[in-house]
Protein backbone atom coordinates (compact mmCIF):
# COMPACT_ATOMS: atom_id res chain seq x y z
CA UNK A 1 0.00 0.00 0.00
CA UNK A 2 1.13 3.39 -0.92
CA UNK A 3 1.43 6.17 2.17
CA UNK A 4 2.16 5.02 5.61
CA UNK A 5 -0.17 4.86 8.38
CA UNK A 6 1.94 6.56 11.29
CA UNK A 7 -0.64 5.80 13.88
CA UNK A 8 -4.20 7.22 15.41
CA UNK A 9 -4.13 10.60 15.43
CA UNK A 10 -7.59 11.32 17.15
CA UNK A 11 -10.91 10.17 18.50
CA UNK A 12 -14.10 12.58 18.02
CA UNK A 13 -16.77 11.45 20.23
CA UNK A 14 -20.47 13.04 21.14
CA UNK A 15 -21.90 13.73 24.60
CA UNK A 16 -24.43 15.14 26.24
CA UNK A 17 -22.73 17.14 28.36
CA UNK A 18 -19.47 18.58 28.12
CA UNK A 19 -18.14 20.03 31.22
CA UNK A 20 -19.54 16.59 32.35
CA UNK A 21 -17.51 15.00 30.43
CA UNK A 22 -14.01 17.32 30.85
CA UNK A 23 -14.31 16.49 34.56
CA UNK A 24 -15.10 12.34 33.60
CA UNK A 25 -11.87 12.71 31.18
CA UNK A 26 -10.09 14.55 33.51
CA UNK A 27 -10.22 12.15 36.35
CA UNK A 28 -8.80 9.21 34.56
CA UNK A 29 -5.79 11.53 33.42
CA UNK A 30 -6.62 13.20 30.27
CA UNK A 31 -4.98 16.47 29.97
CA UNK A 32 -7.35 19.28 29.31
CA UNK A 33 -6.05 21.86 26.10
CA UNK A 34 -8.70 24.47 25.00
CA UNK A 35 -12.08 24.80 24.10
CA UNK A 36 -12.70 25.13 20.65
CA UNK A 37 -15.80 25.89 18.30
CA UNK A 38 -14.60 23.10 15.72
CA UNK A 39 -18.02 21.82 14.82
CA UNK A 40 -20.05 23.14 17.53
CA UNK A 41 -19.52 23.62 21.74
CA UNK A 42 -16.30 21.65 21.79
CA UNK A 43 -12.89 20.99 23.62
CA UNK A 44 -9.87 19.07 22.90
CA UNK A 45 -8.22 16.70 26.09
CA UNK A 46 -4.99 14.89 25.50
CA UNK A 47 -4.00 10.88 26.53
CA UNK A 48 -0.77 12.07 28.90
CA UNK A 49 2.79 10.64 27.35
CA UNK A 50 0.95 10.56 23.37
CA UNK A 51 0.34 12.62 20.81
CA UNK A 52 -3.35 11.13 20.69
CA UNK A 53 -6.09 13.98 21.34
CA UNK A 54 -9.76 13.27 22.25
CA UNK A 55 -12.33 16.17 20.36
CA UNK A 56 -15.46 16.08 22.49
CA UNK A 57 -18.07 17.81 21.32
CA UNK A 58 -21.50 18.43 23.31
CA UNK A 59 -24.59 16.63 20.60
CA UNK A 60 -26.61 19.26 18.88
CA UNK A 61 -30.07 18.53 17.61
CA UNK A 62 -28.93 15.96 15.14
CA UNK A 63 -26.06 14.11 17.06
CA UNK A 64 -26.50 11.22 19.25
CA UNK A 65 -23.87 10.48 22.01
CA UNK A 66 -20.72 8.39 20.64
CA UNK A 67 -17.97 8.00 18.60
CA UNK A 68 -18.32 10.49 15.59
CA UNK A 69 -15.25 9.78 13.66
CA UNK A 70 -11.59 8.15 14.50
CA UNK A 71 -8.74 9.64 12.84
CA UNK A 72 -5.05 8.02 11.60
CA UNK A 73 -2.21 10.31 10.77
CA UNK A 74 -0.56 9.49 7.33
CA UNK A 75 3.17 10.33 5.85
CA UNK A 76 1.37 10.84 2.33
CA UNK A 77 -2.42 11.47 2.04
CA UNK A 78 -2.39 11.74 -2.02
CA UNK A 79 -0.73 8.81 -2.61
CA UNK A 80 -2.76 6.82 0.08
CA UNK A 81 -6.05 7.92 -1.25
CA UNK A 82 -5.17 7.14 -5.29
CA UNK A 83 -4.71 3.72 -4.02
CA UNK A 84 -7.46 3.35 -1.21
CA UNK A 85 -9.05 4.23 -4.91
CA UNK A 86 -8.00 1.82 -6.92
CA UNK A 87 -8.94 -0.72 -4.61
CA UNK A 88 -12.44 0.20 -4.63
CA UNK A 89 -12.80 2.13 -1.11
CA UNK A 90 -14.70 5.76 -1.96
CA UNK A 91 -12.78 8.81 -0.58
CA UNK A 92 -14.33 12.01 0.55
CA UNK A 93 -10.91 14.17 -0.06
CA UNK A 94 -8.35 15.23 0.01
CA UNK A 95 -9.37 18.46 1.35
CA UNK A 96 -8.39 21.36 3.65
CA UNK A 97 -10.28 21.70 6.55
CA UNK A 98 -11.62 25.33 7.28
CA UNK A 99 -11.77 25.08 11.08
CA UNK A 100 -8.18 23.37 11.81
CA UNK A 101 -6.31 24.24 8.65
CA UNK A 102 -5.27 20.35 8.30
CA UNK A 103 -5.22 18.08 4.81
CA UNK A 104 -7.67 15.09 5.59
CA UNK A 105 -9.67 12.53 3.31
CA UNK A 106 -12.19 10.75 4.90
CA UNK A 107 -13.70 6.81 3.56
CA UNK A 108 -15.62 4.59 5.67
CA UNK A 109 -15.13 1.25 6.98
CA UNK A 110 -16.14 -1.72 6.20
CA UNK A 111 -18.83 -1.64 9.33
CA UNK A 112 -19.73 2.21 8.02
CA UNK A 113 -17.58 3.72 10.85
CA UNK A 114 -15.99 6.95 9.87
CA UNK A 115 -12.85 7.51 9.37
CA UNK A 116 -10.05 10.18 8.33
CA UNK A 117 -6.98 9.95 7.37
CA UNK A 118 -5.02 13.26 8.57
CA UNK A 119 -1.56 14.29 6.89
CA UNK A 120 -0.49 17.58 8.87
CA UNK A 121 2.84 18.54 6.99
């Protein structure tokens, strides 16, 4: 396969509650980092020693509470996504996202989970 997986980048989950939630997060050792508006009333926590960051966002009038989307980090999104392509998987992407300024693709898996693929360089 062309383009590297270099590991999970992020998890985007739902909840009802978000302060809730930093303070559920926070007591088994996720580091808070900022609130953002990415998407709607949301913050970002970090998993201590990794680079892997938790977006949880409070569920609007459409969302339910779970895992939106999981995210892997990739050495070269174009060339992964030409042959995700070619083997029949159908990419949303390559794109720029607006609200974090990052390249990402998104395709779905085989159980219709979400899932992006993220390069940042």
């Amino acid at each position: 396969m062309k383009g590297k997986n270099l590991g999970l980048d992020h998890l985007h989950i739902y909840v009802n509650d978000l302060e809730e939630a930093i303070q559920f997060y926070g007591t088994i050792g996720l580091e808070f980092i900022e609130y953002s508006q990415h998407g709607g009333k949301t913050c970002v926590m970090k998993v201590p020693n990794t680079n892997l960051l938790f977006e949880i966002q409070q569920t609007g009038v459409i969302e339910n509470p779970g895992i939106n989307h999981y995210a892997f980090l990739v050495d070269n999104l174009d060339e992964l996504t030409e042959d995700l392509k070619l083997k029949g998987l159908y990419v949303d992407g390559p794109l720029i996202s607006k609200s974090t300024g990052r390249r990402l693709a998104t395709i779905r898996d085989s159980h219709g989970f979400l899932v992006q693929l993220v390069q940042t360089e």
